[in-house]
PDB file of N, CA and C in Angstrom:
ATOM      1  N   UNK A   1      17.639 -13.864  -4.548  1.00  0.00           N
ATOM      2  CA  UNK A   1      17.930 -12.746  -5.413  1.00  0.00           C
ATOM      3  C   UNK A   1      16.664 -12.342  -6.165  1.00  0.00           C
ATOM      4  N   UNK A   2      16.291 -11.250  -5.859  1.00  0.00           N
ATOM      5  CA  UNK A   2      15.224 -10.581  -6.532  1.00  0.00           C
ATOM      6  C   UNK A   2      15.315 -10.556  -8.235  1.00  0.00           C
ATOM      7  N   UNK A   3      14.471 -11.150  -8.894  1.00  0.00           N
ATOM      8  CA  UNK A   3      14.492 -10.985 -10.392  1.00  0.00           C
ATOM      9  C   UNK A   3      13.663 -10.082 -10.996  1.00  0.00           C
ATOM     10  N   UNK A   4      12.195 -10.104 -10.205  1.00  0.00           N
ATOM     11  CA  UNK A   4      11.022  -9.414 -10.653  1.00  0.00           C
ATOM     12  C   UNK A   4      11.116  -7.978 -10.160  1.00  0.00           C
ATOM     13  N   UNK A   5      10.257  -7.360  -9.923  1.00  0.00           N
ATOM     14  CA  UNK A   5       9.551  -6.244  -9.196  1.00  0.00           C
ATOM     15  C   UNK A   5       8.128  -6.193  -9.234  1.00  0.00           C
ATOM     16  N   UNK A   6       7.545  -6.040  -8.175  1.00  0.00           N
ATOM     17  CA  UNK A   6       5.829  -5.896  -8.639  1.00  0.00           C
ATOM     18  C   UNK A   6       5.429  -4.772  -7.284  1.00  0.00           C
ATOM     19  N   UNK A   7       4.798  -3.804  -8.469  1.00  0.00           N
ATOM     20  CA  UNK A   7       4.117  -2.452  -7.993  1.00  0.00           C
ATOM     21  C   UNK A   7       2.626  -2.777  -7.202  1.00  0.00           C
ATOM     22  N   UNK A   8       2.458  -2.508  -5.619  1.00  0.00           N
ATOM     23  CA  UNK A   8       1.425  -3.240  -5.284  1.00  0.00           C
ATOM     24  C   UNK A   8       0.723  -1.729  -4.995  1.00  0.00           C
ATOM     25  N   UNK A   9      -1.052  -2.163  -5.226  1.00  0.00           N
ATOM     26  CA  UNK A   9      -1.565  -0.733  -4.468  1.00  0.00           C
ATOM     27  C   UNK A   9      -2.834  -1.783  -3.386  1.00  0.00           C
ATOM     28  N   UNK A  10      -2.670  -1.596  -2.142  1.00  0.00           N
ATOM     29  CA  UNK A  10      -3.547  -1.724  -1.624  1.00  0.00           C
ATOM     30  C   UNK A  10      -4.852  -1.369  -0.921  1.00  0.00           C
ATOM     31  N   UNK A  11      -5.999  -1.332  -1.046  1.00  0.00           N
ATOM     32  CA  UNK A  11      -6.758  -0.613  -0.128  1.00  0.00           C
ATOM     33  C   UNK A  11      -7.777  -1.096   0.640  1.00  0.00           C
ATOM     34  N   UNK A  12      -8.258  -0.773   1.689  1.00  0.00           N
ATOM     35  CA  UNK A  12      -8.746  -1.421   2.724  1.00  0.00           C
ATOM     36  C   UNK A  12     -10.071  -0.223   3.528  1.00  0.00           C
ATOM     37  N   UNK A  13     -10.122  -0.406   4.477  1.00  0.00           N
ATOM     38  CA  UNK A  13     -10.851   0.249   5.400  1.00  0.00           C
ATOM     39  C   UNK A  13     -10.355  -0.067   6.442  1.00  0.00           C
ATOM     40  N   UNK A  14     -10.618   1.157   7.443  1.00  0.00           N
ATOM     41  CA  UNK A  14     -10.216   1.243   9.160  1.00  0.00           C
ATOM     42  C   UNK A  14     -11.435   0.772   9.700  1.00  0.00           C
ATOM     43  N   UNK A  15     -10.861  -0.264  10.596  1.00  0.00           N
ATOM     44  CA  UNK A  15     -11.375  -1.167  11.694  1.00  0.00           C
ATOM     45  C   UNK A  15     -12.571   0.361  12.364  1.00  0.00           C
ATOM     46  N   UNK A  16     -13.731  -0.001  13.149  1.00  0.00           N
ATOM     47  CA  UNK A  16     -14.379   1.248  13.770  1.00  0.00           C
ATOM     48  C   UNK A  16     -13.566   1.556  14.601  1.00  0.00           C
ATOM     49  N   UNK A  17     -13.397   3.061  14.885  1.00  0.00           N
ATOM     50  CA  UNK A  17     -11.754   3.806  15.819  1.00  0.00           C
ATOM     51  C   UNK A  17     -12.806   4.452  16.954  1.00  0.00           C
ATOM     52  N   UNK A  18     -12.133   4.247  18.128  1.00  0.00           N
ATOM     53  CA  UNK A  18     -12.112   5.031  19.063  1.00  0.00           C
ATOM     54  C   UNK A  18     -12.124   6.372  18.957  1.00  0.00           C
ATOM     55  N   UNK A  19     -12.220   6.983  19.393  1.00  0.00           N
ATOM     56  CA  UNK A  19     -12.012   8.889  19.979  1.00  0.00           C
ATOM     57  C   UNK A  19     -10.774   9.062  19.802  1.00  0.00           C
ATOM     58  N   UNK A  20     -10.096   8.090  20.428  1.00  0.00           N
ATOM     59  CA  UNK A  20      -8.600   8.473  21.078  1.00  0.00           C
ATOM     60  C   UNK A  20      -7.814   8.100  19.551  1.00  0.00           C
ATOM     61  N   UNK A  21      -8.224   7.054  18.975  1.00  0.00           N
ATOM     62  CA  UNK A  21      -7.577   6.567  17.950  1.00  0.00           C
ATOM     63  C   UNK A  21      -7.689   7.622  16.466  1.00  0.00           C
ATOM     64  N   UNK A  22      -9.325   8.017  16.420  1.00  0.00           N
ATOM     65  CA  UNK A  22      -9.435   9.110  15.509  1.00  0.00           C
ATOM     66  C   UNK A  22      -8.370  10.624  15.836  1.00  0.00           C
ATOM     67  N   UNK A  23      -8.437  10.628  16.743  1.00  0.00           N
ATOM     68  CA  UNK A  23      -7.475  12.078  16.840  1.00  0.00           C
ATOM     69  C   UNK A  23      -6.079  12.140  16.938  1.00  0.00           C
ATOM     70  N   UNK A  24      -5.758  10.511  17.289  1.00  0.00           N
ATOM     71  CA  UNK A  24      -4.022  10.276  16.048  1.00  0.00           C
ATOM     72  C   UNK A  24      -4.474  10.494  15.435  1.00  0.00           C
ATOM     73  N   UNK A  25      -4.953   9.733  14.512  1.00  0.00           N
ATOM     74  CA  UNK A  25      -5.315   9.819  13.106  1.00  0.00           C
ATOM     75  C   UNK A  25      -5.630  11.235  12.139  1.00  0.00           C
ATOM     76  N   UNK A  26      -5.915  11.779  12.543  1.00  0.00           N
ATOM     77  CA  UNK A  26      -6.680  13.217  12.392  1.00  0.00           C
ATOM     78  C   UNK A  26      -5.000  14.034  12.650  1.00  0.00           C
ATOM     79  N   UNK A  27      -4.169  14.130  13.753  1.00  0.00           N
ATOM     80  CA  UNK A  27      -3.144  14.738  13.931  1.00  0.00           C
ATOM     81  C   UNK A  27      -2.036  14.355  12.941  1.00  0.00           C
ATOM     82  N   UNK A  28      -2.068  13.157  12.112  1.00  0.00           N
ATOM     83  CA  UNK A  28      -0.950  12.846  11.374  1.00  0.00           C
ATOM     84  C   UNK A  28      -1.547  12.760  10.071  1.00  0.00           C
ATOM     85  N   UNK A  29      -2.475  13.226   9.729  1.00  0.00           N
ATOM     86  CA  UNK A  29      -3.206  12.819   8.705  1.00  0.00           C
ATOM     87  C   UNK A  29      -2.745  13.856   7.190  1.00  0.00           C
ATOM     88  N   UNK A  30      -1.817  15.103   7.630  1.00  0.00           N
ATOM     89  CA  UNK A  30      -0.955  15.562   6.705  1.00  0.00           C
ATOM     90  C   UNK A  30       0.468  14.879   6.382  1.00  0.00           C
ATOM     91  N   UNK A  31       0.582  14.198   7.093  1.00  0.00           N
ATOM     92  CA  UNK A  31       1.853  13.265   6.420  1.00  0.00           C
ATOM     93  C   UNK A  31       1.670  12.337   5.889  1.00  0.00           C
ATOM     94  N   UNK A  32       0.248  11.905   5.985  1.00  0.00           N
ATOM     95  CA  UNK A  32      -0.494  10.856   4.737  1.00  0.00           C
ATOM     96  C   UNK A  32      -0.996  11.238   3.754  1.00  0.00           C
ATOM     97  N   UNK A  33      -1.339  12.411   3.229  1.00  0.00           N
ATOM     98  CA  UNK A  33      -1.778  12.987   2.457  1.00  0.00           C
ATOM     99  C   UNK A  33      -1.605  12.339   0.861  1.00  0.00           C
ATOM    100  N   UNK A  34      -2.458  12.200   0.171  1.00  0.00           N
ATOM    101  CA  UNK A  34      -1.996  10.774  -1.363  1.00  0.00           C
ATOM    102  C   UNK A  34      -0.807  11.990  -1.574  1.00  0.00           C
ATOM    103  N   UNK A  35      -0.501  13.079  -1.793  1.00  0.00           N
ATOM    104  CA  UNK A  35       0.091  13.860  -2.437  1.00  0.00           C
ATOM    105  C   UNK A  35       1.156  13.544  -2.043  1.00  0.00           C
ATOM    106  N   UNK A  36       1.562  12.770  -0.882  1.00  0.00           N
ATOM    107  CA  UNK A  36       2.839  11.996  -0.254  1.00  0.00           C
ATOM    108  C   UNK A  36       3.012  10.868  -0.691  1.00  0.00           C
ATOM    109  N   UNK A  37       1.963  10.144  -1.509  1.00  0.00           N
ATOM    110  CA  UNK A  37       2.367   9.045  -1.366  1.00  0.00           C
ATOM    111  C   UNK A  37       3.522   8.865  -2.259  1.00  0.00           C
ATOM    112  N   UNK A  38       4.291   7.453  -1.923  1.00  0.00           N
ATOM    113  CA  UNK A  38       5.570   6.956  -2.870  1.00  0.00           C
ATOM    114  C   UNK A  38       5.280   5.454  -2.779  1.00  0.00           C
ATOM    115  N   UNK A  39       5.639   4.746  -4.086  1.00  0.00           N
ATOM    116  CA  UNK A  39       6.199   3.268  -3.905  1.00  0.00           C
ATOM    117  C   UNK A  39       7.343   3.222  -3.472  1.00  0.00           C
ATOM    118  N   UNK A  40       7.566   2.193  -2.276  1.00  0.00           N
ATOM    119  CA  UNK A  40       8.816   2.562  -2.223  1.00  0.00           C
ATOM    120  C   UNK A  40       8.731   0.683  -1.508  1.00  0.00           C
ATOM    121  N   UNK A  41       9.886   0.038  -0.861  1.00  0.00           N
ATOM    122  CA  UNK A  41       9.984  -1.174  -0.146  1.00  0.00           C
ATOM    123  C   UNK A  41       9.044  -0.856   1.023  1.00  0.00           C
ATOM    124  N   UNK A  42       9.412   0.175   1.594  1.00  0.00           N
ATOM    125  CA  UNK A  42       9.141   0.012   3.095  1.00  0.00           C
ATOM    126  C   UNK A  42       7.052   0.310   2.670  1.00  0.00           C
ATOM    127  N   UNK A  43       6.571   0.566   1.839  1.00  0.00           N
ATOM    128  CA  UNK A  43       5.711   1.311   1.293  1.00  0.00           C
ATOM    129  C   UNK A  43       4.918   2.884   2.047  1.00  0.00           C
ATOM    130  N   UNK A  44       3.535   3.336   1.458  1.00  0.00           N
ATOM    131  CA  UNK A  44       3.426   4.536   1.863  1.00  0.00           C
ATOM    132  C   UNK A  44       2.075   4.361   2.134  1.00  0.00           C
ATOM    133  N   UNK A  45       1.652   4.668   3.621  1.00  0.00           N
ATOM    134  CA  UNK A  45      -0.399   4.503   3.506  1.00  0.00           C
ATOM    135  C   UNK A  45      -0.792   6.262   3.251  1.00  0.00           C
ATOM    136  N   UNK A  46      -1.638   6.304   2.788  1.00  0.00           N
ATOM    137  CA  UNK A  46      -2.451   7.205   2.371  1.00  0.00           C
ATOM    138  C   UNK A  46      -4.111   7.243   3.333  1.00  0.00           C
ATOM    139  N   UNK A  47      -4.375   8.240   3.417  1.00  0.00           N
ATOM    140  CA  UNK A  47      -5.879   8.238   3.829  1.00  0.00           C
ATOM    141  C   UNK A  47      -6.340   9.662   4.116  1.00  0.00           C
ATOM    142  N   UNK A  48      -7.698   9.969   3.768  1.00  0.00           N
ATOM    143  CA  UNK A  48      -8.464  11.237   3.818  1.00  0.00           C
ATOM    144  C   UNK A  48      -8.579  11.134   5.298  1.00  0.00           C
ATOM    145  N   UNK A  49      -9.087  12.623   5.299  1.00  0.00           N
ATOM    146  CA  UNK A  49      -9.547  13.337   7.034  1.00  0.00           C
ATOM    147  C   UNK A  49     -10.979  12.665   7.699  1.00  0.00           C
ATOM    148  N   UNK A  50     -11.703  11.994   6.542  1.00  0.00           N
ATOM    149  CA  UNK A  50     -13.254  11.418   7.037  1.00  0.00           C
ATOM    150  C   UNK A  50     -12.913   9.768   7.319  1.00  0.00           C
ATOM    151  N   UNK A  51     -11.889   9.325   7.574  1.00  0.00           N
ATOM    152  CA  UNK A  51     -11.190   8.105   8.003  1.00  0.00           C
ATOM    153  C   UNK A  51     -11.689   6.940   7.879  1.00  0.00           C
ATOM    154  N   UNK A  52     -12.572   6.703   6.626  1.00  0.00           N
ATOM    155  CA  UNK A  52     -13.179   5.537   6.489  1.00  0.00           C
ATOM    156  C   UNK A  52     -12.178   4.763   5.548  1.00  0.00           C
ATOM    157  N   UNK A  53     -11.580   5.010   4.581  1.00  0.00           N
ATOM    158  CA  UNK A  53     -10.554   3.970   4.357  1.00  0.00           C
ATOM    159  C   UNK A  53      -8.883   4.359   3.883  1.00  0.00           C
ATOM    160  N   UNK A  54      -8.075   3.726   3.546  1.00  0.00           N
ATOM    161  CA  UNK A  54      -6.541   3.767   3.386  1.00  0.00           C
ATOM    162  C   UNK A  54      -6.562   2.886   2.162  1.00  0.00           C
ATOM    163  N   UNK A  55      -5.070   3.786   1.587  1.00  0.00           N
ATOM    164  CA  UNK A  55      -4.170   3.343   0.458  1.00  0.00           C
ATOM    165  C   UNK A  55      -2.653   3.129   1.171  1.00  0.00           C
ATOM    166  N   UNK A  56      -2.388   1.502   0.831  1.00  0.00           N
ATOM    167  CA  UNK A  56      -0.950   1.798   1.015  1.00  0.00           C
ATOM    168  C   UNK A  56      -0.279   1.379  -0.377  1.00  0.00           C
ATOM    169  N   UNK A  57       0.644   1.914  -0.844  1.00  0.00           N
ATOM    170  CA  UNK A  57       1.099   1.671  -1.740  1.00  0.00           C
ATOM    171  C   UNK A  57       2.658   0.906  -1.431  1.00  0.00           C
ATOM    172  N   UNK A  58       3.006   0.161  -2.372  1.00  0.00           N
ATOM    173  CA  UNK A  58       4.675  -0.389  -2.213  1.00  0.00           C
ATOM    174  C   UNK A  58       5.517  -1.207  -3.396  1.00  0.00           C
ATOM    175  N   UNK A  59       6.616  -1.652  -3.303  1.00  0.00           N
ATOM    176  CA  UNK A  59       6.921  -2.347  -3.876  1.00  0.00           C
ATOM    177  C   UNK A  59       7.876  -3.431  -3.601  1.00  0.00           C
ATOM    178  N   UNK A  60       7.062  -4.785  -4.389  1.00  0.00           N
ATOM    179  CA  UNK A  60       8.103  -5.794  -4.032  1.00  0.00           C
ATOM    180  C   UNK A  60       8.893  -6.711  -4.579  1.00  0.00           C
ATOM    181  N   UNK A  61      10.080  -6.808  -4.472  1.00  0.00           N
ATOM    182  CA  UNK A  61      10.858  -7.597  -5.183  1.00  0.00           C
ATOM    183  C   UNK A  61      10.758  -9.183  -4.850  1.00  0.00           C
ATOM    184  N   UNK A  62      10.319  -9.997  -6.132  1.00  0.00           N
ATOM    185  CA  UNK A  62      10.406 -11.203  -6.039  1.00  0.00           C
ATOM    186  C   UNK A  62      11.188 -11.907  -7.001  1.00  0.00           C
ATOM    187  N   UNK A  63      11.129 -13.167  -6.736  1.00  0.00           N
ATOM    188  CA  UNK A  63      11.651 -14.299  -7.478  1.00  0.00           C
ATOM    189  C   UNK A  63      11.030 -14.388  -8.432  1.00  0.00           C
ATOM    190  N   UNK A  64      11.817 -15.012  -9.722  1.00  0.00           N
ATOM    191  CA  UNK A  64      10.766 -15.454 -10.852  1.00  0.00           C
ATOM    192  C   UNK A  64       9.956 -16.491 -10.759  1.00  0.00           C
ATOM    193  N   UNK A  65      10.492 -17.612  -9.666  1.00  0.00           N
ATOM    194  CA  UNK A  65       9.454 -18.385  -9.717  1.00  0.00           C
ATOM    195  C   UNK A  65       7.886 -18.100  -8.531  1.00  0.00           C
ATOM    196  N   UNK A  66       8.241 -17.026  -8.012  1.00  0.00           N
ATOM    197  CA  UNK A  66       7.270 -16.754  -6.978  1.00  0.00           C
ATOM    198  C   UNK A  66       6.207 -15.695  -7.836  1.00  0.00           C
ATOM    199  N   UNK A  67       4.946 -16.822  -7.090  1.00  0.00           N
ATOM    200  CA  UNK A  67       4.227 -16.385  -7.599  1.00  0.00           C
ATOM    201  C   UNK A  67       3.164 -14.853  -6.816  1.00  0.00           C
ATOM    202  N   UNK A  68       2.250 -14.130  -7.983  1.00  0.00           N
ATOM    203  CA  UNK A  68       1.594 -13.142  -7.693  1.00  0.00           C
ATOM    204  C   UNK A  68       0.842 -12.956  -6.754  1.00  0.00           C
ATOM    205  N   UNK A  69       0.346 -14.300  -6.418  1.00  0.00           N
ATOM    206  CA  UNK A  69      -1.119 -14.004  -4.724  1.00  0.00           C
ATOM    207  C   UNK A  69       0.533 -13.964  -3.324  1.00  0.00           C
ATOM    208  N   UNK A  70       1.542 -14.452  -3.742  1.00  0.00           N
ATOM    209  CA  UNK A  70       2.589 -14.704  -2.733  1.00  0.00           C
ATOM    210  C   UNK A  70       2.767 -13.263  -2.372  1.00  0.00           C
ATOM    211  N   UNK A  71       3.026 -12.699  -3.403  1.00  0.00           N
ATOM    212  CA  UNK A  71       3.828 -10.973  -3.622  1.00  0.00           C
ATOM    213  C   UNK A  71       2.372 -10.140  -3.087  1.00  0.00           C
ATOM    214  N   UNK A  72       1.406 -10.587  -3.585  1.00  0.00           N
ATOM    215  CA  UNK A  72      -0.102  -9.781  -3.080  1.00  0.00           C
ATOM    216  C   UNK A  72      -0.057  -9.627  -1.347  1.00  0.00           C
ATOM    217  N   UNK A  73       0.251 -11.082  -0.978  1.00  0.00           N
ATOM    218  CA  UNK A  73       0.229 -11.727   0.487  1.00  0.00           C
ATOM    219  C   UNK A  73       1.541 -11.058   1.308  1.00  0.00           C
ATOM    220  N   UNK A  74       2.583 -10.745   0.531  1.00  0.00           N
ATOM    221  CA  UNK A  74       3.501  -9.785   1.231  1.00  0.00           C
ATOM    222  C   UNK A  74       3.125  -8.526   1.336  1.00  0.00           C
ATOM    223  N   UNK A  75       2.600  -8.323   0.172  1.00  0.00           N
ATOM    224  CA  UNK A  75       2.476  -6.472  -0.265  1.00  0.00           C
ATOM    225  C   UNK A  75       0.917  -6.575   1.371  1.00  0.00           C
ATOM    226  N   UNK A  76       0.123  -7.024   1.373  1.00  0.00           N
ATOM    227  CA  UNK A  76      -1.149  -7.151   2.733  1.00  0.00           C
ATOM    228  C   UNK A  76      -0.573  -7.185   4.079  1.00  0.00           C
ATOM    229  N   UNK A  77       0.448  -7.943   4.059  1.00  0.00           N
ATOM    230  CA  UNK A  77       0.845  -8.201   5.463  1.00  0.00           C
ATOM    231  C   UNK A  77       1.928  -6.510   5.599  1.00  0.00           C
ATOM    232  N   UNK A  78       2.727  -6.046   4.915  1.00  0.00           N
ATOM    233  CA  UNK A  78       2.907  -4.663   4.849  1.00  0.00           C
ATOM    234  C   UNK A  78       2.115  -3.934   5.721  1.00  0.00           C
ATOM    235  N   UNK A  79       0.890  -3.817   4.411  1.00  0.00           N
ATOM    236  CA  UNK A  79      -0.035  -2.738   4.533  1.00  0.00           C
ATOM    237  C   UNK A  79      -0.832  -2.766   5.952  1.00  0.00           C
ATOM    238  N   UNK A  80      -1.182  -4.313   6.537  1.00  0.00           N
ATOM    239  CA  UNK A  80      -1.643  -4.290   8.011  1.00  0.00           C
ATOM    240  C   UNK A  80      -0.578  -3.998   9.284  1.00  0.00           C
ATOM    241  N   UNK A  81       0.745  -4.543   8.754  1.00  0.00           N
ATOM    242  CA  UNK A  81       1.124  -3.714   9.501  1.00  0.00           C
ATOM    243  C   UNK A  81       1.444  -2.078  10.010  1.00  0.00           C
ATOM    244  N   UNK A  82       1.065  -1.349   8.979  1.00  0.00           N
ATOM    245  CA  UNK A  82       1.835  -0.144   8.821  1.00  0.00           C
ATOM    246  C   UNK A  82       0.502   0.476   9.031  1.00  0.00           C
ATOM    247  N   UNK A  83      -0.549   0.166   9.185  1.00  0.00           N
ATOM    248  CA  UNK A  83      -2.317   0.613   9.732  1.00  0.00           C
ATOM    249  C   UNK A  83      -1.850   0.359  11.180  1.00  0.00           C
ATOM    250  N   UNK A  84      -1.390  -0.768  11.476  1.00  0.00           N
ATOM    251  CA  UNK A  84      -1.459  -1.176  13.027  1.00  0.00           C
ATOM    252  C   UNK A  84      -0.458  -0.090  13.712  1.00  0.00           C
ATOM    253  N   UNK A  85       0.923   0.480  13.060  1.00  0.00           N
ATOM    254  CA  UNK A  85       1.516   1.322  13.218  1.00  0.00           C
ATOM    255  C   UNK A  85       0.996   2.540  13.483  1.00  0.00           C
ATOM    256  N   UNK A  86       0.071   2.880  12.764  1.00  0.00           N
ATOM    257  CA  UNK A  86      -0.791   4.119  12.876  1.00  0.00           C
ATOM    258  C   UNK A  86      -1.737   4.174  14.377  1.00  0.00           C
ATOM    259  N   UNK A  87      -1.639   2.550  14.720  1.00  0.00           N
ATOM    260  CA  UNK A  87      -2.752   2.898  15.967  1.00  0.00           C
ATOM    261  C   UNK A  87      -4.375   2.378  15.518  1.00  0.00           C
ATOM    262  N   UNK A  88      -4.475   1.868  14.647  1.00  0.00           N
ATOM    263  CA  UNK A  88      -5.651   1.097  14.256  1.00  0.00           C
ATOM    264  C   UNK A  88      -5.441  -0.390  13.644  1.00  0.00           C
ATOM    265  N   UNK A  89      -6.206  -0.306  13.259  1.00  0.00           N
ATOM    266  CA  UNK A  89      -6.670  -1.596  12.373  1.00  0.00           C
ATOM    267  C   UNK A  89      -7.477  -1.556  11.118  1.00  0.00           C
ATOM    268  N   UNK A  90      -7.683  -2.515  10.149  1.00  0.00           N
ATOM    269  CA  UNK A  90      -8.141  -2.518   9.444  1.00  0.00           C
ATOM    270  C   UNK A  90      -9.619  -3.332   9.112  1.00  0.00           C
ATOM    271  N   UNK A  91     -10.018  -3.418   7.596  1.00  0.00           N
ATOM    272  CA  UNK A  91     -10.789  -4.566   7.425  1.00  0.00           C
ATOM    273  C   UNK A  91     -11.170  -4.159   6.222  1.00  0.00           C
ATOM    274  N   UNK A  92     -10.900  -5.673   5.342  1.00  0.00           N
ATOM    275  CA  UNK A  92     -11.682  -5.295   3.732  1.00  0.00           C
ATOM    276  C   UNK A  92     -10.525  -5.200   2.944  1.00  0.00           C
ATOM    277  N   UNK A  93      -9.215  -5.846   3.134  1.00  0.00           N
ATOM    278  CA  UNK A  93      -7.972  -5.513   2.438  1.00  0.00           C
ATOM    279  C   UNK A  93      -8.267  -5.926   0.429  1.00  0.00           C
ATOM    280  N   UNK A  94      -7.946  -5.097  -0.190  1.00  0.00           N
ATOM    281  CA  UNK A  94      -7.982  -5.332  -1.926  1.00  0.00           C
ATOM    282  C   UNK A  94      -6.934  -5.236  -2.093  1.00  0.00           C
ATOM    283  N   UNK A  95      -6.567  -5.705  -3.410  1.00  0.00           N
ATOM    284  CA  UNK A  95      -5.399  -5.430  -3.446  1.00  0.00           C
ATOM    285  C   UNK A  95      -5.070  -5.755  -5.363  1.00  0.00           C
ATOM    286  N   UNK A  96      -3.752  -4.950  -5.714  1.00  0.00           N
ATOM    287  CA  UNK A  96      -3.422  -5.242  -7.277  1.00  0.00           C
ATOM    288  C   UNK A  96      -2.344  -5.171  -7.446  1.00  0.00           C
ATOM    289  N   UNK A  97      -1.435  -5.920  -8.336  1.00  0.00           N
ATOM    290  CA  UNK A  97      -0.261  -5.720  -8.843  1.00  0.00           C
ATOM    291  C   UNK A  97       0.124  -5.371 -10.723  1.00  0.00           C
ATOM    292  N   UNK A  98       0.801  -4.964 -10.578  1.00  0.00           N
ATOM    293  CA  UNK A  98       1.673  -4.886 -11.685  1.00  0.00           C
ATOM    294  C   UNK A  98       3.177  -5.185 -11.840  1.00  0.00           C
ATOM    295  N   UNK A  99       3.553  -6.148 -12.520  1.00  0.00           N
ATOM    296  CA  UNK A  99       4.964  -6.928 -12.663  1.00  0.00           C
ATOM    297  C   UNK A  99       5.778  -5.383 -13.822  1.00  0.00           C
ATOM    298  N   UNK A 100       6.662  -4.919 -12.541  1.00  0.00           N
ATOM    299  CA  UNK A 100       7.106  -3.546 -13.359  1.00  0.00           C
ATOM    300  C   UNK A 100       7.947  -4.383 -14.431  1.00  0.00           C
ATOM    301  N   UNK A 101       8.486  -5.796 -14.410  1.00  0.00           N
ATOM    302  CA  UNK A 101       9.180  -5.859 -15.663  1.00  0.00           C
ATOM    303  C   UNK A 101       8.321  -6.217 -17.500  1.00  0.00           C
ATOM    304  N   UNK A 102       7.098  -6.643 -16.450  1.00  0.00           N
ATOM    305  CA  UNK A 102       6.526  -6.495 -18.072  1.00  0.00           C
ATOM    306  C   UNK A 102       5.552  -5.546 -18.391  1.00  0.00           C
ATOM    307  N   UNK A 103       6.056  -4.047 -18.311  1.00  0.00           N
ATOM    308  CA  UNK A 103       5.444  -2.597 -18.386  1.00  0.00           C
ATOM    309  C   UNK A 103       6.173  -2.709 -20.284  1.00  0.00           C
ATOM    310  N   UNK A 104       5.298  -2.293 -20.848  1.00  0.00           N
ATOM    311  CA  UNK A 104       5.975  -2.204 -22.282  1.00  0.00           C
ATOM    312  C   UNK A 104       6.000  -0.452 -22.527  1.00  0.00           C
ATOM    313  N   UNK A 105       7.397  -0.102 -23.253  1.00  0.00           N
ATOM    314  CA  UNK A 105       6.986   1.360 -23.273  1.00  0.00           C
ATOM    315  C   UNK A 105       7.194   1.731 -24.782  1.00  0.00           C
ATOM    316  N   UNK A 106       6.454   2.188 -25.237  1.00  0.00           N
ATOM    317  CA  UNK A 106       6.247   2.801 -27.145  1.00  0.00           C
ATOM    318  C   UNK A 106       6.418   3.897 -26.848  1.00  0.00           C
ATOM    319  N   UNK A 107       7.704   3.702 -27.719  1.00  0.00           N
ATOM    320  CA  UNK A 107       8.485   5.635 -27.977  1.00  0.00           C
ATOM    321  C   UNK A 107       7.625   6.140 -28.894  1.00  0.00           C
ATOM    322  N   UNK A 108       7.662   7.304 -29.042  1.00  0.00           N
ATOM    323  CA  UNK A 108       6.805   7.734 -30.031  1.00  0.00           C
ATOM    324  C   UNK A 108       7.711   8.515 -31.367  1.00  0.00           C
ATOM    325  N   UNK A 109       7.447   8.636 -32.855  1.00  0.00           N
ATOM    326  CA  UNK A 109       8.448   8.813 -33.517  1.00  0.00           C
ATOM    327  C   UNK A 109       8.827   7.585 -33.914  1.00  0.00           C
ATOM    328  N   UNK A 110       8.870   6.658 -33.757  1.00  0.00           N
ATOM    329  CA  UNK A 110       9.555   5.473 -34.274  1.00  0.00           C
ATOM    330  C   UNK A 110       8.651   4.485 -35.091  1.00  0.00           C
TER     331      UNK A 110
END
C-alpha cells in the first residue's frame, strides 16, 4: 500500500542515433513537446528537435519505509524504458525527487 508519493524529474541524453532512429524521433517529436509534459504513473519524456537530450517526468508511489535512491531507481528504470520505446537509448541518467507529502503550503492572509 502506497503511503508516500514522490515527484521524479529525470534527465539524461540519447545514446548516438542512427539516421533511421533520428527521423522517428524528429516525426514524433510534437507529442513530446515539454508543453506536453505531465507527471503522471505511467510518466511523460520530453525532448527538443536538436536530440541531444530528454526529460522524463513521473510519479511514484511508495512505502514509508522505502527508501529515496529505491523510488529514484524505479522512477530510471521508467525513464529507460520509455527512451527504448521511442527507438533509442540513452546515457547520463540524473535524476531528483520530491516527497509530494512533505510539500508545505503557506496560505497567505493568515
Amino acid at each position: 500500500m502506497a503511503a508516500k508519493t514522490y515527484q521524479v524529474i529525470v534527465r539524461g541524453t540519447f545514446a548516438p542515433l542512427d539516421d533511421e532512429q533520428r527521423a522517428s524521433l524528429l516525426a514524433k517529436a510534437d507529442d513530446h513537446d515539454v508543453f506536453r509534459a505531465k507527471f503522471t504513473e505511467e510518466g511523460t519524456v520530453t525532448y527538443e528537435r536538436s536530440l541531444l537530450a530528454f526529460t522524463f517526468r513521473c510519479l511514484v508511489p511508495a512505502t514509508v519505509e522505502e527508501k529515496e535512491s529505491a523510488v529514484i531507481g524505479r522512477a530510471e528504470a521508467l525513464a529507460a524504458a520509455a527512451v527504448r520505446g521511442l527507438g533509442a537509448d540513452y546515457r547520463n541518467l540524473d535524476s531528483v525527487s520530491t516527497d509530494l507529502d512533505s510539500i508545505r503550503v503557506r496560505r497567505r492572509g493568515r
